[in-house]
N, C-alpha and C. Protein backbone atom coordinates (compact mmCIF):
# COMPACT_ATOMS: atom_id res chain seq x y z
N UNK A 1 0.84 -1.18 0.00
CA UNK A 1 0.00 0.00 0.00
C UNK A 1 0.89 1.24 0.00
N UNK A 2 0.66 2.07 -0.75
CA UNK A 2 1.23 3.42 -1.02
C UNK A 2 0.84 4.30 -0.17
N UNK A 3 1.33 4.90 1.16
CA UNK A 3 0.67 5.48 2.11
C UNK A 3 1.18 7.12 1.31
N UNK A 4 0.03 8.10 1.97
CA UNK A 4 -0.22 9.83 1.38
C UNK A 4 -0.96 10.12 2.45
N UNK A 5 -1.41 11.63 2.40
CA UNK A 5 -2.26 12.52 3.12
C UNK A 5 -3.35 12.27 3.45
N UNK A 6 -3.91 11.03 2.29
CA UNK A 6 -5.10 10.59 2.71
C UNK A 6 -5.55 8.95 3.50
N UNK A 7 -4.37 8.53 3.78
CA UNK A 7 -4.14 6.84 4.43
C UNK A 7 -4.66 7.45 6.15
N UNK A 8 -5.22 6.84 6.36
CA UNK A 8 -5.72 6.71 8.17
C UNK A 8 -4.60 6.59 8.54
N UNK A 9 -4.40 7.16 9.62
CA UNK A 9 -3.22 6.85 10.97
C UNK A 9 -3.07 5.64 10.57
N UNK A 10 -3.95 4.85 10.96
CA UNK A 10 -3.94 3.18 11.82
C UNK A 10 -3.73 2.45 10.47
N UNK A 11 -3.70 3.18 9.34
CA UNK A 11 -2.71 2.49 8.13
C UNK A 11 -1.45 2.74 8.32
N UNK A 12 -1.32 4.32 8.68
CA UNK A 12 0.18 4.57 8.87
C UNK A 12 1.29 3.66 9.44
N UNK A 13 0.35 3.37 10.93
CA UNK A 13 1.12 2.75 11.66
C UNK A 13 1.36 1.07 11.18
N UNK A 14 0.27 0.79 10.98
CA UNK A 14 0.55 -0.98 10.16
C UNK A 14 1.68 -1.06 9.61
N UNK A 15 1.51 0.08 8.19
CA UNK A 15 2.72 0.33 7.72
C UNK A 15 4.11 0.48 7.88
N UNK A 16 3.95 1.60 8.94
CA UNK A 16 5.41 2.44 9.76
C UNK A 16 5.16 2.08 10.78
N UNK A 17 5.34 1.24 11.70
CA UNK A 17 5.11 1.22 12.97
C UNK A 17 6.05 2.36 14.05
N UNK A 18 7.27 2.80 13.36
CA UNK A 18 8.34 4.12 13.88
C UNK A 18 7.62 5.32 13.97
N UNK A 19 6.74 5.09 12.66
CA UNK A 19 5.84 6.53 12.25
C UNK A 19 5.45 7.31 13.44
N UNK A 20 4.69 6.17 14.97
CA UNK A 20 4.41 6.88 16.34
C UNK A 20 5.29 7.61 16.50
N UNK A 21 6.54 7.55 16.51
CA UNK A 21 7.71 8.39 17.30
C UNK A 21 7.43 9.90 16.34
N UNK A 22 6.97 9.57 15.34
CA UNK A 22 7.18 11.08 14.31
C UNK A 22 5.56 11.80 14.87
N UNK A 23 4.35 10.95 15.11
CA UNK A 23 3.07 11.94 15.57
C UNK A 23 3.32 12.42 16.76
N UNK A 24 4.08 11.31 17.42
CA UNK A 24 4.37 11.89 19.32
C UNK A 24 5.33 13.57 18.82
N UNK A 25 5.66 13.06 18.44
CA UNK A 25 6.83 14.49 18.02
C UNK A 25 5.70 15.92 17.78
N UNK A 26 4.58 15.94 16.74
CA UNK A 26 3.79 16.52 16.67
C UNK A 26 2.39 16.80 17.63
N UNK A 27 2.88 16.17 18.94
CA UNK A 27 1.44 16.50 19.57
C UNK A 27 0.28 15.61 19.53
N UNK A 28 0.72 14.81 18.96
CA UNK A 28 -0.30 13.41 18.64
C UNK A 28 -0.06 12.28 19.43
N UNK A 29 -0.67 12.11 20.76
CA UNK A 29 -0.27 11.71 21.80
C UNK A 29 -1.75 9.94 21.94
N UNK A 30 -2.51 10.62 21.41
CA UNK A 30 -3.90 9.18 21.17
C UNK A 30 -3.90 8.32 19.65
N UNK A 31 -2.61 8.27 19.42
CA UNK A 31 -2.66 7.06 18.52
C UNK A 31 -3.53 5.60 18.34
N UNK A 32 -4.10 5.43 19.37
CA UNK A 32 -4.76 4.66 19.68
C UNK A 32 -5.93 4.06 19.65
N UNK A 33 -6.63 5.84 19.87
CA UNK A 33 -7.88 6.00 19.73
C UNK A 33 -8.61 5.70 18.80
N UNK A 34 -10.20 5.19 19.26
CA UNK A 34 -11.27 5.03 17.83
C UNK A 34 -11.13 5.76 16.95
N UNK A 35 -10.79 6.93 16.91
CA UNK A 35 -10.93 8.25 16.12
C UNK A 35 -9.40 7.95 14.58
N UNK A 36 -8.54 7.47 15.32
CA UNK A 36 -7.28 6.97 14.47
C UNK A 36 -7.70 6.26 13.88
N UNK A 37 -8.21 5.47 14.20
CA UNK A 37 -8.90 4.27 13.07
C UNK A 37 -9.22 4.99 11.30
N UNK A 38 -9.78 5.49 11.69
CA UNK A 38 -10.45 6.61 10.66
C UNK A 38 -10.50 7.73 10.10
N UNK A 39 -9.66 8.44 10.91
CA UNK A 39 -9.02 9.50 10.88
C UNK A 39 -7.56 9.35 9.27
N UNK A 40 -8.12 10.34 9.16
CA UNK A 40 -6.59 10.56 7.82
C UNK A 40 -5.43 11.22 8.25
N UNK A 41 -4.43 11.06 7.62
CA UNK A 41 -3.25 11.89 7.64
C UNK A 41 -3.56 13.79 7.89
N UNK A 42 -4.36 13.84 6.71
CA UNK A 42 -4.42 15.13 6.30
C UNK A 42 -5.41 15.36 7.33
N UNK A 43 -6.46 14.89 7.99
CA UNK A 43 -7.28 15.28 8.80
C UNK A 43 -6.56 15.52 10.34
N UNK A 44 -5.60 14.83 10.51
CA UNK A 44 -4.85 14.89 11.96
C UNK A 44 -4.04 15.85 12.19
N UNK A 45 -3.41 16.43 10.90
CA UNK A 45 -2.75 17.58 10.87
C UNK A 45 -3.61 18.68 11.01
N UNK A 46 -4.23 19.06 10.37
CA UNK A 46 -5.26 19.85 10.43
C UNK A 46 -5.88 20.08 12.36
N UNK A 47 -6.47 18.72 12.58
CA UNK A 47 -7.63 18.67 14.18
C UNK A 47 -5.97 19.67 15.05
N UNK A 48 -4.57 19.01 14.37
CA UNK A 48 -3.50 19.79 15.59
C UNK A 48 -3.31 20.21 15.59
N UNK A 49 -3.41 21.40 14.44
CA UNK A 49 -2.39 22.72 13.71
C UNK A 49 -1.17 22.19 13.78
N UNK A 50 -1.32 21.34 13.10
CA UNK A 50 0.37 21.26 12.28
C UNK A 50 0.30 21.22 10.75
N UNK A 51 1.50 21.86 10.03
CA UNK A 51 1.64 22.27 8.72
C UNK A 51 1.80 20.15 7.92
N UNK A 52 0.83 20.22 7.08
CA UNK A 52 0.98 18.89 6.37
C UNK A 52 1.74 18.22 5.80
N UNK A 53 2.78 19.48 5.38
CA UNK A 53 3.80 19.04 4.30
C UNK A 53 5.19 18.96 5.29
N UNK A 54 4.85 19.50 6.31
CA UNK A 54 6.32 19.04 7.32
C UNK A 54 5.75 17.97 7.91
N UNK A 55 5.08 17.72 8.65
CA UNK A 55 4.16 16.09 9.12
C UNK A 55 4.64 15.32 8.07
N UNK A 56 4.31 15.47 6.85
CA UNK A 56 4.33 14.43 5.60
C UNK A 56 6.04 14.19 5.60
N UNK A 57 6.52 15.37 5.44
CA UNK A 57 8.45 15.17 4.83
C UNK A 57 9.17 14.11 6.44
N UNK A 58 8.29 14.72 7.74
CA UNK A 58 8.92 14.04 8.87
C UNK A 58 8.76 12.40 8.71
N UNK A 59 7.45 12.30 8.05
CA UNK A 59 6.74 10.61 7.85
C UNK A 59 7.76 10.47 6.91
N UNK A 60 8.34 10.74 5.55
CA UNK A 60 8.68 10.13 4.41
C UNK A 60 8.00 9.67 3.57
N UNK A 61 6.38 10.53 3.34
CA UNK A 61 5.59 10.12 2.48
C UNK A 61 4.76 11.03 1.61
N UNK A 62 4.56 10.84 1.01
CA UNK A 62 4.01 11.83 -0.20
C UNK A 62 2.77 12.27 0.18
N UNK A 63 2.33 13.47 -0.46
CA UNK A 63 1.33 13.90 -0.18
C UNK A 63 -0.27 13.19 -0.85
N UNK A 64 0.14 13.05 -2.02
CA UNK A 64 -1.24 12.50 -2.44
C UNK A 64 -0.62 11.30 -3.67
């Protein structure tokens, strides 16, 4: 799977399981939560005020 801006967290992490260390970094402390499940990339940046395209370059993944 090609993870982007629009993959759920809880793909992220399947994927990247390191990836936590990069949301903890941003303030993203409920990885866990129901809400991750479903939640997008681009939507989590956004709920934290964090800029997408530094979230994205910190992940190593493209935007779309």
């Amino acid at each position: 799977m090609a993870l982007n801006a629009d993959s759920t967290i809880a793909d992220l992490l399947r994927e990247k399981p390191d990836a936590a260390q990069v949301l903890f970094r941003f303030g993203m402390g409920c990885l866990g939560c129901a809400i991750a499940n479903n939640e997008t990339i681009r939507e989590a940046a956004q709920a934290h005020g964090v800029p997408l395209e530094e979230m994205l370059s910190a992940l190593g993944i493209a935007e779309s």
